[in-house]
C-alpha atoms as a PDB file:
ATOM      1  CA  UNK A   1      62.287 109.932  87.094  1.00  0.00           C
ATOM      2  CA  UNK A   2      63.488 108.498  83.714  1.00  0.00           C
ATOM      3  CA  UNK A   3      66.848 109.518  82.907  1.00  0.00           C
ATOM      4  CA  UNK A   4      68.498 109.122  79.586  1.00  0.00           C
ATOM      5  CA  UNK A   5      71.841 108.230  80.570  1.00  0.00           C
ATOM      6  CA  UNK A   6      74.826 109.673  77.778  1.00  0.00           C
ATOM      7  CA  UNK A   7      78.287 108.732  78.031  1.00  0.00           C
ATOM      8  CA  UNK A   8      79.163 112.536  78.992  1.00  0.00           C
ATOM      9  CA  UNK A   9      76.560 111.884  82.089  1.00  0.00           C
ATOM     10  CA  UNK A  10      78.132 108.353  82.670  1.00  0.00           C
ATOM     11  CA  UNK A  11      81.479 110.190  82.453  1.00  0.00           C
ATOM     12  CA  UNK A  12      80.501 112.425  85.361  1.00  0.00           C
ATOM     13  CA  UNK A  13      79.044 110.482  87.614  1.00  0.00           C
ATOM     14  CA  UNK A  14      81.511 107.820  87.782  1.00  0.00           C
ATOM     15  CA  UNK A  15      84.246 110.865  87.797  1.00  0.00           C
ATOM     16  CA  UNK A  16      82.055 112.081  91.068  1.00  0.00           C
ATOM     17  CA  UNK A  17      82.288 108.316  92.389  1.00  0.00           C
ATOM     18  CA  UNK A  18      86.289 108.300  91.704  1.00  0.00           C
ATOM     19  CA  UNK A  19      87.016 111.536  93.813  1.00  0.00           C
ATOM     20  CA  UNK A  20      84.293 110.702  96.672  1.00  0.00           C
ATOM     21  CA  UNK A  21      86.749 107.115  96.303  1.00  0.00           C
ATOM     22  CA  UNK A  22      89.736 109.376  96.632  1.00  0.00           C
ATOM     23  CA  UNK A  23      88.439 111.262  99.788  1.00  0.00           C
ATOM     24  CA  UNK A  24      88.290 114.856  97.704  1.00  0.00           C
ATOM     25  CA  UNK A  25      86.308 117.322  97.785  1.00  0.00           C
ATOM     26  CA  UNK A  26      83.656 117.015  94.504  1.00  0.00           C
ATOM     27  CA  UNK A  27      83.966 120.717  93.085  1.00  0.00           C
ATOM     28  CA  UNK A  28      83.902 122.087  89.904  1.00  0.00           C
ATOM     29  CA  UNK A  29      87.103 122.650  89.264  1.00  0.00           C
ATOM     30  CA  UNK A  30      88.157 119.311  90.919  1.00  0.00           C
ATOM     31  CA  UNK A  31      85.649 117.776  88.319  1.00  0.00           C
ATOM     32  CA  UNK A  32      87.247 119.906  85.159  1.00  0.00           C
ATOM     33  CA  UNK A  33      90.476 118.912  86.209  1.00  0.00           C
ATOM     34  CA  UNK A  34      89.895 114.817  85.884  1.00  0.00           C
ATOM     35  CA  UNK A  35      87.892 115.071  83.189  1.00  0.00           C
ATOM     36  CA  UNK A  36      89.358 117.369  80.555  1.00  0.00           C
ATOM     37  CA  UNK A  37      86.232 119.810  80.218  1.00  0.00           C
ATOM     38  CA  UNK A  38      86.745 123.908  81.024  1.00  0.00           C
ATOM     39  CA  UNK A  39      84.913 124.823  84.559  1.00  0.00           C
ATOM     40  CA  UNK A  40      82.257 126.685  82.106  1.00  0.00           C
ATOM     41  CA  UNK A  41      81.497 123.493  80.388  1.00  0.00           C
ATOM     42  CA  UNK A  42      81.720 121.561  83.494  1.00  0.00           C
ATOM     43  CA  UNK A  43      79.341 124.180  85.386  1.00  0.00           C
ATOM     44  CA  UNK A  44      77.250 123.551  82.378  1.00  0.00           C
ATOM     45  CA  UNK A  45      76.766 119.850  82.207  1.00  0.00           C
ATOM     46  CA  UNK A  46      76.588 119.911  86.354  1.00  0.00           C
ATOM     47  CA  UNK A  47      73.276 122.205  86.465  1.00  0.00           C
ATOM     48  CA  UNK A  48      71.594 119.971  83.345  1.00  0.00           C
ATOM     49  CA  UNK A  49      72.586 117.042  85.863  1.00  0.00           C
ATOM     50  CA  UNK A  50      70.976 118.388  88.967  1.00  0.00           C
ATOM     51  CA  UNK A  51      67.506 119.019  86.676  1.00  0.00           C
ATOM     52  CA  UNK A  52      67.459 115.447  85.967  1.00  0.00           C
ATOM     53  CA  UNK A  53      67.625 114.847  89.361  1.00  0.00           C
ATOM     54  CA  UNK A  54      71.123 113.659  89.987  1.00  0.00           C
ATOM     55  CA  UNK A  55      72.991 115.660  91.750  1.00  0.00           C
ATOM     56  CA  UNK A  56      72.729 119.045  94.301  1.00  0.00           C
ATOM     57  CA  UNK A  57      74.939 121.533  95.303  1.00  0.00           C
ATOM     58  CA  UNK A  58      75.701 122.763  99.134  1.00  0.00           C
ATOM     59  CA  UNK A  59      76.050 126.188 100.204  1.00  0.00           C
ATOM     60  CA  UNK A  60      79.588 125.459 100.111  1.00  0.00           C
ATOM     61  CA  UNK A  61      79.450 124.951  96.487  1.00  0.00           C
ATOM     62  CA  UNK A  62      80.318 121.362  96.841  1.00  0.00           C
ATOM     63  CA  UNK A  63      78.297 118.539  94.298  1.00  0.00           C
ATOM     64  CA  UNK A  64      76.552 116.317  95.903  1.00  0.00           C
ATOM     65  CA  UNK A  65      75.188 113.660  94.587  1.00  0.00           C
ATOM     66  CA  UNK A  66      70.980 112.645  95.171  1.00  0.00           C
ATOM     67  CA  UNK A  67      70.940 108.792  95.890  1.00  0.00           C
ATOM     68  CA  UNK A  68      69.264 108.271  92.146  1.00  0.00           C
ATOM     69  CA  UNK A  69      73.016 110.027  91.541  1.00  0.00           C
ATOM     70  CA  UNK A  70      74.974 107.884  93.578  1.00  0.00           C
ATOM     71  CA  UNK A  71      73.212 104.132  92.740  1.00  0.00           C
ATOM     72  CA  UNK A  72      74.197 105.365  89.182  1.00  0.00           C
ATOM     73  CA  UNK A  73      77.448 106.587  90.024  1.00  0.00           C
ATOM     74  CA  UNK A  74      78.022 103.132  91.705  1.00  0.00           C
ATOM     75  CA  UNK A  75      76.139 100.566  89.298  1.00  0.00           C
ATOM     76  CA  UNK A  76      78.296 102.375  86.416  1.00  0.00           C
ATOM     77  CA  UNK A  77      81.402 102.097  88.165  1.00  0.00           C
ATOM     78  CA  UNK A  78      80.636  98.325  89.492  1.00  0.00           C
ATOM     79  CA  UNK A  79      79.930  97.181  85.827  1.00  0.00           C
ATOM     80  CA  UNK A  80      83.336  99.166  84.489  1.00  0.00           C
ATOM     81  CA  UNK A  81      85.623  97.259  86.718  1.00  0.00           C
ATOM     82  CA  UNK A  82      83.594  93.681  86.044  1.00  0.00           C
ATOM     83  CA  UNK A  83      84.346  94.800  82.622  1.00  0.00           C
ATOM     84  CA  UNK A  84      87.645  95.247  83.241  1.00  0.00           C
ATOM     85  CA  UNK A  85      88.224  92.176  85.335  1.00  0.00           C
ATOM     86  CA  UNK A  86      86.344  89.566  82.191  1.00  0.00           C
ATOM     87  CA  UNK A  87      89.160  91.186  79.822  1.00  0.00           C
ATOM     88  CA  UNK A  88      92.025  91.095  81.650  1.00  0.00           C
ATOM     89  CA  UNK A  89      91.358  87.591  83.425  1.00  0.00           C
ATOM     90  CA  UNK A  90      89.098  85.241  80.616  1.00  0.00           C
ATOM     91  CA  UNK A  91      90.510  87.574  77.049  1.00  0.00           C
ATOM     92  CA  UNK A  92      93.781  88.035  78.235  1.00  0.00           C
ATOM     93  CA  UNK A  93      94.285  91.704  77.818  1.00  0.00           C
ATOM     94  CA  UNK A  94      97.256  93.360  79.264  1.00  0.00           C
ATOM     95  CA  UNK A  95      95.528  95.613  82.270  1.00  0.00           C
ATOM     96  CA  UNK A  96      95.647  99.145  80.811  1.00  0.00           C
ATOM     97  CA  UNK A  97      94.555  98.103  77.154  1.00  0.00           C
ATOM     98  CA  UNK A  98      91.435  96.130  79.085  1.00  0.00           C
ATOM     99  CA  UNK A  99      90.846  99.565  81.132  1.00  0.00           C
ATOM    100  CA  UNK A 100      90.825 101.511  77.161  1.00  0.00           C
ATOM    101  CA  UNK A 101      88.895  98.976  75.985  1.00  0.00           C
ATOM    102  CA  UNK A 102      85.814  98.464  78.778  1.00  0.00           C
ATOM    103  CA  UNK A 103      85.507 102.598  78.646  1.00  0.00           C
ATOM    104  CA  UNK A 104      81.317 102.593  77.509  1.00  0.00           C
ATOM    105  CA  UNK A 105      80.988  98.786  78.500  1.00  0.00           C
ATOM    106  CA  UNK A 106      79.320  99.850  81.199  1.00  0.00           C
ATOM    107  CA  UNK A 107      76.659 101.714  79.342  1.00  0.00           C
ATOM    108  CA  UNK A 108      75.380  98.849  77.785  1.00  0.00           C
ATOM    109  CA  UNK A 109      75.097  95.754  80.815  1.00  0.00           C
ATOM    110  CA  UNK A 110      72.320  95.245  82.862  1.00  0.00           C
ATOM    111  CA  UNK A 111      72.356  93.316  86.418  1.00  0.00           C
ATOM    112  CA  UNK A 112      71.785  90.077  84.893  1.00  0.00           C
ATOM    113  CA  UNK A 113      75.179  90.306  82.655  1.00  0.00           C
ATOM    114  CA  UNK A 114      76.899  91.636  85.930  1.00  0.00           C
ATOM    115  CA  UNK A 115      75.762  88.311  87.691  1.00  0.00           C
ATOM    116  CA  UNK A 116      76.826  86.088  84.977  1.00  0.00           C
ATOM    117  CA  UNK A 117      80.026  87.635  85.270  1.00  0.00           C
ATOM    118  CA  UNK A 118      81.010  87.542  88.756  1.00  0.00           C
ATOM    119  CA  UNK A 119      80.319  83.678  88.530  1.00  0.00           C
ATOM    120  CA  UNK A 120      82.318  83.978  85.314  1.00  0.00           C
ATOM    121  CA  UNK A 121      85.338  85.187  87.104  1.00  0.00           C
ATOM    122  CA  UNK A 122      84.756  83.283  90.324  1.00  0.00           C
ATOM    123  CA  UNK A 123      83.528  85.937  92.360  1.00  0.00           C
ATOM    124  CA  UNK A 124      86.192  88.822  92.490  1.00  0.00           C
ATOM    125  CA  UNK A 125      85.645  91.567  95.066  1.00  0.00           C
ATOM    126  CA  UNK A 126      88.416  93.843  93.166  1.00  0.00           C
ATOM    127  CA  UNK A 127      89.377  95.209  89.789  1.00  0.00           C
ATOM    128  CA  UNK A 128      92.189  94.289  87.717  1.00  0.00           C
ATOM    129  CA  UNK A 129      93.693  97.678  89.673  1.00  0.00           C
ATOM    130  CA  UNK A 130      93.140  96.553  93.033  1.00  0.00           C
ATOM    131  CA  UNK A 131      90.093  98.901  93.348  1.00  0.00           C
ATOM    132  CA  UNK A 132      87.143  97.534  95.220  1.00  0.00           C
ATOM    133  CA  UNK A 133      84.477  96.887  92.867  1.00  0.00           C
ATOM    134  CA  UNK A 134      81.294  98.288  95.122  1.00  0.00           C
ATOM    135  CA  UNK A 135      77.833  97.373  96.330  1.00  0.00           C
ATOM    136  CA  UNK A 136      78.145  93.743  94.851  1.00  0.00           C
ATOM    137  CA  UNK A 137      75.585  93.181  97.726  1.00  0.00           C
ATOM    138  CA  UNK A 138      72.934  94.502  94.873  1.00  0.00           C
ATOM    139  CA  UNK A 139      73.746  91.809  92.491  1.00  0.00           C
ATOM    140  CA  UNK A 140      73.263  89.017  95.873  1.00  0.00           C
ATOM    141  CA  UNK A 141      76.862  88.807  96.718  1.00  0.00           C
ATOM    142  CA  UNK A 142      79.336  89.402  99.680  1.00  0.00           C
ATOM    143  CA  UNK A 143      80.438  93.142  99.483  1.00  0.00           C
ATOM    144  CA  UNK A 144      83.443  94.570  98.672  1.00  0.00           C
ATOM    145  CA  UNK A 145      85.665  96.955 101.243  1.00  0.00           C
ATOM    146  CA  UNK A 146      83.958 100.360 101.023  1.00  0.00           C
ATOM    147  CA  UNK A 147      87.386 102.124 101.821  1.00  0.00           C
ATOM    148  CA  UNK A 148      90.237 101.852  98.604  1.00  0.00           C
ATOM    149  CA  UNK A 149      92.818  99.557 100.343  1.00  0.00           C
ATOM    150  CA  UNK A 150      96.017 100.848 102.212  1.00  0.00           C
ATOM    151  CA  UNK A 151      97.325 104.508 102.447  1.00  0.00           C
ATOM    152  CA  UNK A 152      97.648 107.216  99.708  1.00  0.00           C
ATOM    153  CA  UNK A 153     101.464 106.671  99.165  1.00  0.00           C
ATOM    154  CA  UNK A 154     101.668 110.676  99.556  1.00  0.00           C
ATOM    155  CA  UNK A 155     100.741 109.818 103.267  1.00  0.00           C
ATOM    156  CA  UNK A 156     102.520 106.408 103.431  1.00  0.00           C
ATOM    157  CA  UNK A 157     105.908 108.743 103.456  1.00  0.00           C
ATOM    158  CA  UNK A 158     104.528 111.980 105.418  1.00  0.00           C
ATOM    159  CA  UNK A 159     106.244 111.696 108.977  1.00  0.00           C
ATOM    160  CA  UNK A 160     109.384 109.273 107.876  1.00  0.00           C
ATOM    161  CA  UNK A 161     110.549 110.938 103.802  1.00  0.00           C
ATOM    162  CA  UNK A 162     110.725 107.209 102.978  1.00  0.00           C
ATOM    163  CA  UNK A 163     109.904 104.137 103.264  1.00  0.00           C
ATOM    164  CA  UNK A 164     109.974 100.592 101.218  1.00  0.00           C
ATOM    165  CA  UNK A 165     105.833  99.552 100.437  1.00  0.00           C
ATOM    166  CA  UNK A 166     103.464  97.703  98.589  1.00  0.00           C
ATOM    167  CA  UNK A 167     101.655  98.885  95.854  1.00  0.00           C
ATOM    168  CA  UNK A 168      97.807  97.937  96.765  1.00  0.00           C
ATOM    169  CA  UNK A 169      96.348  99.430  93.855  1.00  0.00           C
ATOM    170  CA  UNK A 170      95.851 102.209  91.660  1.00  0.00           C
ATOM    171  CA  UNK A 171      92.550 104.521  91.757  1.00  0.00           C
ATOM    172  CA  UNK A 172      90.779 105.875  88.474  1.00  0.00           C
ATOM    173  CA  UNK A 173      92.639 109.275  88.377  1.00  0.00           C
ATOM    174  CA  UNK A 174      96.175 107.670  87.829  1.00  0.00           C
ATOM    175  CA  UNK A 175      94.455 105.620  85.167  1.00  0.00           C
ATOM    176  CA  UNK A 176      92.967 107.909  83.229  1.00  0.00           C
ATOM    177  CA  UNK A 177      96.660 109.784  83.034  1.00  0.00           C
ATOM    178  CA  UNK A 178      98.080 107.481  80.654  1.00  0.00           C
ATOM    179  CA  UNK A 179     101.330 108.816  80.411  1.00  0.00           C
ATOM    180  CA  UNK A 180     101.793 108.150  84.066  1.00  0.00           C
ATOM    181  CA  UNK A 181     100.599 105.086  84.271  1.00  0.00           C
ATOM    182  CA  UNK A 182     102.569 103.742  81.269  1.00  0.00           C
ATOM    183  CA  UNK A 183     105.960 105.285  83.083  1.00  0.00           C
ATOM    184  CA  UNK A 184     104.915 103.233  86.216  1.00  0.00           C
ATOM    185  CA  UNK A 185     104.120 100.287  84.052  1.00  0.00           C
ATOM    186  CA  UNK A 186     107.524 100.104  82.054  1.00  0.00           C
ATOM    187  CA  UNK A 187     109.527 101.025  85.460  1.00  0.00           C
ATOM    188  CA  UNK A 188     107.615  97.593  87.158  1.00  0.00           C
ATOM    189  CA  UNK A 189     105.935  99.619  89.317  1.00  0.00           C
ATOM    190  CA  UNK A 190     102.286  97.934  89.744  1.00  0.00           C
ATOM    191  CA  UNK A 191      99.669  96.427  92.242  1.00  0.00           C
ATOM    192  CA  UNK A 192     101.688  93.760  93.949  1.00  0.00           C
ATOM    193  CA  UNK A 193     104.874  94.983  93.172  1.00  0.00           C
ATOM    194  CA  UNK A 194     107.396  96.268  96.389  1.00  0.00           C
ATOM    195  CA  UNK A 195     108.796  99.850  95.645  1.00  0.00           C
ATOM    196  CA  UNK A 196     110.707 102.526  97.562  1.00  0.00           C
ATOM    197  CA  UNK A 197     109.691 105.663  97.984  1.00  0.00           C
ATOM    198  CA  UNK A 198     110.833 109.296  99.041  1.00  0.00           C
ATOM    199  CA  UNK A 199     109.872 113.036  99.300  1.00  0.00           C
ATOM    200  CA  UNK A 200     111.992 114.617  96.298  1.00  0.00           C
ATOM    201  CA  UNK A 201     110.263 118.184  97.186  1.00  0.00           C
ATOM    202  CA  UNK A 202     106.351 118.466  96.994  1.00  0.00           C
ATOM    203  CA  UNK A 203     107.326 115.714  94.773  1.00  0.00           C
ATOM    204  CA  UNK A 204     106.934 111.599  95.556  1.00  0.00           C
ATOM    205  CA  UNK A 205     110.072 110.035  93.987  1.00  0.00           C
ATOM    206  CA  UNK A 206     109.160 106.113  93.145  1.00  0.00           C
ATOM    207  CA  UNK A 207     111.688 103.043  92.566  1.00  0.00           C
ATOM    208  CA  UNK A 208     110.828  99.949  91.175  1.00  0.00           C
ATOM    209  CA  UNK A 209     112.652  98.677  88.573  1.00  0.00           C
ATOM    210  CA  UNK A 210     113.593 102.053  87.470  1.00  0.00           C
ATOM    211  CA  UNK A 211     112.393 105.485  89.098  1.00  0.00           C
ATOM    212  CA  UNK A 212     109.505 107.684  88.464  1.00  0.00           C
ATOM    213  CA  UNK A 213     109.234 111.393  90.125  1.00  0.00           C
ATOM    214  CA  UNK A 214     104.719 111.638  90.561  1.00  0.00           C
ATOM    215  CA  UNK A 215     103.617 115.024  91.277  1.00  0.00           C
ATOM    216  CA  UNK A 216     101.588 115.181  94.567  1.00  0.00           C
ATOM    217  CA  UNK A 217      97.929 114.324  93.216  1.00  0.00           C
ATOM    218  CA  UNK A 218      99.175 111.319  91.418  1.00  0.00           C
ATOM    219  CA  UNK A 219     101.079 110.215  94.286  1.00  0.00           C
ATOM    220  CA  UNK A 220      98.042 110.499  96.637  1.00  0.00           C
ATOM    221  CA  UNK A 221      96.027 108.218  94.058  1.00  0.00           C
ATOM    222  CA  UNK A 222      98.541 105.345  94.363  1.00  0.00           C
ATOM    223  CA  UNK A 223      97.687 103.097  97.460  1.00  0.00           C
ATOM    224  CA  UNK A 224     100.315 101.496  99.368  1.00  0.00           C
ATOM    225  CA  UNK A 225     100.928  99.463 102.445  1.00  0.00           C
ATOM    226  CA  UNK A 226     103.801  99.962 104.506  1.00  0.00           C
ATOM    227  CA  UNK A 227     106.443  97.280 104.501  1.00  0.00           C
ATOM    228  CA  UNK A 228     109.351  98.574 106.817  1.00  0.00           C
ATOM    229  CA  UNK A 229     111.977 101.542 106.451  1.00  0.00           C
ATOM    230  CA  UNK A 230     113.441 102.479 102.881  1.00  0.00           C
ATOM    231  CA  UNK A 231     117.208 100.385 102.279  1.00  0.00           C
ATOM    232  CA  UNK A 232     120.394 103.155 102.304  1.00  0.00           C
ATOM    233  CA  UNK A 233     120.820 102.277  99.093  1.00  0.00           C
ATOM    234  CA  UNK A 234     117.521 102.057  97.213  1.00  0.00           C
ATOM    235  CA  UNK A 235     118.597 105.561  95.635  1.00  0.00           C
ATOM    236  CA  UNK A 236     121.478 104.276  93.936  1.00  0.00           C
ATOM    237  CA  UNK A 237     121.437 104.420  90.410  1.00  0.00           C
END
């Protein structure tokens, strides 16, 4: 099968990657909602996708991707964050202008530019998000983790209300929100960076430098690790 692969089919199947990533459900409507499209359009592109041969559907409506589908979904995804990684680390690009600015990238690199890279940048088993750049074993290298690191901070906080972690990284759907990810930028929150964090309602209330209030989704797309029990005072403004 010979498949003519668009940025719109690109778009999907790394957007299919990113919520399998996540641990969600692939649906429809989980598909419309991260990338922008009405669940007509989305239905749309999704049954032109499985006559290429990319993708099914279960009796549970659920997409499923076909392995032709998912080495796609994966060689895209590996060659976005090596993208990412050469900007950020050998250009010098602040992280979420290198993440605007390798968007296509991967359309255009073959396996032999991903191998000069990774000896480029000295052999990085993450993006410039923390996210584990996957199946490097194709290109002759060690692997990556499979799993995202840490816990979905949603989680991190379920049984205690709040706690004081570290930021592990940040998957694809907080990144594509740019207006969250710039308020977690400007209030220092970031991979590597210690916050605080409590339950504030269904919603996740965040303190780095400043505070951020994330609504549930985004909050279960940032991935922490759990450093000890929140200070009395981390709520003080």
């Amino acid at each position: 099968m010979t498949t003519q692969v668009t940025a719109t089919v690109a778009n999907y199947l790394r957007t299919i990657f990113d919520l399998e990533e996540d641990r969600v459900e692939v649906r429809r409507a989980r598909i419309a909602e991260r990338t922008g499209n009405s669940k007509a359009s989305v239905a749309q592109m999704l049954r032109r996708m499985r006559d290429q041969g990319l993708l099914d559907f279960t009796d549970e409506r659920l997409v499923v991707p076909t392995k032709a589908g998912r080495d796609l979904g994966v060689a895209l995804t590996r060659r976005h964050r090596l993208a990412e990684r050469m900007l950020v680390d050998v250009v010098g690009l602040p992280r979420l202008q290198a993440h605007r600015v390798a968007s296509g990238w991967e359309l255009s690199m073959d396996k032999a530019t991903e191998t000069q890279l990774m000896h480029l940048l000295r052999y990085p088993t993450t993006d410039a998000w923390g996210n584990p750049i996957p199946a490097l074993w194709q290109l002759g290298f060690h692997d990556s983790p499979i799993l995202l690191p840490g816990l979905p901070l949603s989680e991190a906080i379920r049984d205690t209300g709040s706690a004081r972690l570290s930021v592990q990284a940040f998957s694809e759907h907080v990144l594509n929100d740019e207006s969250a990810i710039t308020r977690l930028l400007e209030a220092g929150i970031e991979p590597g960076a210690t916050i605080v964090a409590r339950k504030q309602g269904a919603a996740v209330s965040v303190s780095g430098d400043e505070s951020v209030d994330l609504p549930p989704q985004l909050a279960a797309s940032i991935r922490v690790t759990l450093l000890g029990a929140a200070d009395a005072d981390a709520y003080t403004h």
